[in-house]
Protein backbone atom coordinates (compact mmCIF):
# COMPACT_ATOMS: atom_id res chain seq x y z
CA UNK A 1 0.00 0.00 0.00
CA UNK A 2 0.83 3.23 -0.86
CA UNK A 3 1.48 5.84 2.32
CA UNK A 4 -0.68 8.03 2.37
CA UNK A 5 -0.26 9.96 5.32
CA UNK A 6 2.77 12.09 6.39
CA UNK A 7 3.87 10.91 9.98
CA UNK A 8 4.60 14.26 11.02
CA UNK A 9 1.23 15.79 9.30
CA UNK A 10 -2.14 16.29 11.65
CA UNK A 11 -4.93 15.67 9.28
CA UNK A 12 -8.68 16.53 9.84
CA UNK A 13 -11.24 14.43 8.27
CA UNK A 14 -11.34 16.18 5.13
CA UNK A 15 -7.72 15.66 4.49
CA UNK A 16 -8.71 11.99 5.44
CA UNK A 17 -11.37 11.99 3.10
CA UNK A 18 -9.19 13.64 0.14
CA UNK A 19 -6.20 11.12 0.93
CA UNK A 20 -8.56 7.94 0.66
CA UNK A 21 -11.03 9.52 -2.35
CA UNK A 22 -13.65 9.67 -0.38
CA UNK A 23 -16.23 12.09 -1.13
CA UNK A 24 -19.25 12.17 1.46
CA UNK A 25 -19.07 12.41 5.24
CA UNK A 26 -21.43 9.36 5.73
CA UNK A 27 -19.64 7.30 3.59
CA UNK A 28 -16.42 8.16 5.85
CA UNK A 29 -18.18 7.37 9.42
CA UNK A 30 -20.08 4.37 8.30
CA UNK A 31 -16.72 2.91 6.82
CA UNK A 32 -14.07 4.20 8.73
CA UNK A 33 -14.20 6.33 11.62
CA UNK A 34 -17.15 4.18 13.31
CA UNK A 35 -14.68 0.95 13.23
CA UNK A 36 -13.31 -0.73 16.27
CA UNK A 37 -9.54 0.06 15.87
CA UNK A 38 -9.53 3.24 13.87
CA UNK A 39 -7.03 6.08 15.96
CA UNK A 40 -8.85 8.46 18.44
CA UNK A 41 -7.97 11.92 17.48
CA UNK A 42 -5.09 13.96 18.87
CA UNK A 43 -7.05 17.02 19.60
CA UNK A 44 -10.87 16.20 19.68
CA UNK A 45 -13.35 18.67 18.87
CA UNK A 46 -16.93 18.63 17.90
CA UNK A 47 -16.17 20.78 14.98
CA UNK A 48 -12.59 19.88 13.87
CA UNK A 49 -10.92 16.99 15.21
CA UNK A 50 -7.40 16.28 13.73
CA UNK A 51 -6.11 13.16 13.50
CA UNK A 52 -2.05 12.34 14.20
CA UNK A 53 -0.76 11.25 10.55
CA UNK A 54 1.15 8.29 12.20
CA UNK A 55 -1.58 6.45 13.87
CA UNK A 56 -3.52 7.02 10.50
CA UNK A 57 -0.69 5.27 8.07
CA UNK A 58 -0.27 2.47 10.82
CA UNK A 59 -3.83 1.74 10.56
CA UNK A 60 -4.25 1.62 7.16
CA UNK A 61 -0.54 -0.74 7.13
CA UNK A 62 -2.91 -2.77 8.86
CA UNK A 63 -5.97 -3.18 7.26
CA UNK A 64 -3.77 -3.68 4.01
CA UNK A 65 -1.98 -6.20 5.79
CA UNK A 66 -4.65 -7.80 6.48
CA UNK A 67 -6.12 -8.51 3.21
CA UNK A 68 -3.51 -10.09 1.75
């Protein structure tokens, strides 16, 4: 898998959602974000959480991974 994410990058969920292709919010939470394992974000907000780029790219190592 290609990385995505920059490990020293914060990302909010629409640089999530631009990084994966992703183009509507629901799609994102039903898929992602709602999943047991996917990262808590580094500075929660109700209106713009950001997300630490190296718990994102581990992740998604994972899930990759695990498709083999």
């Amino acid at each position: 898998m290609d990385k995505h994410f920059d490990q020293t990058k914060w990302y909010s969920q629409k640089d999530i959602m631009n990084e994966l292709g992703i183009k509507s919010y629901a799609t994102f939470r039903k898929y992602y974000k709602n999943k047991k394992g996917f990262p808590k974000p580094v500075m929660d907000s109700k209106t713009h959480p950001k997300w630490d780029g190296l718990a994102l790219q581990n992740h998604f190592f994972k899930l990759a991974n695990r498709y083999k």
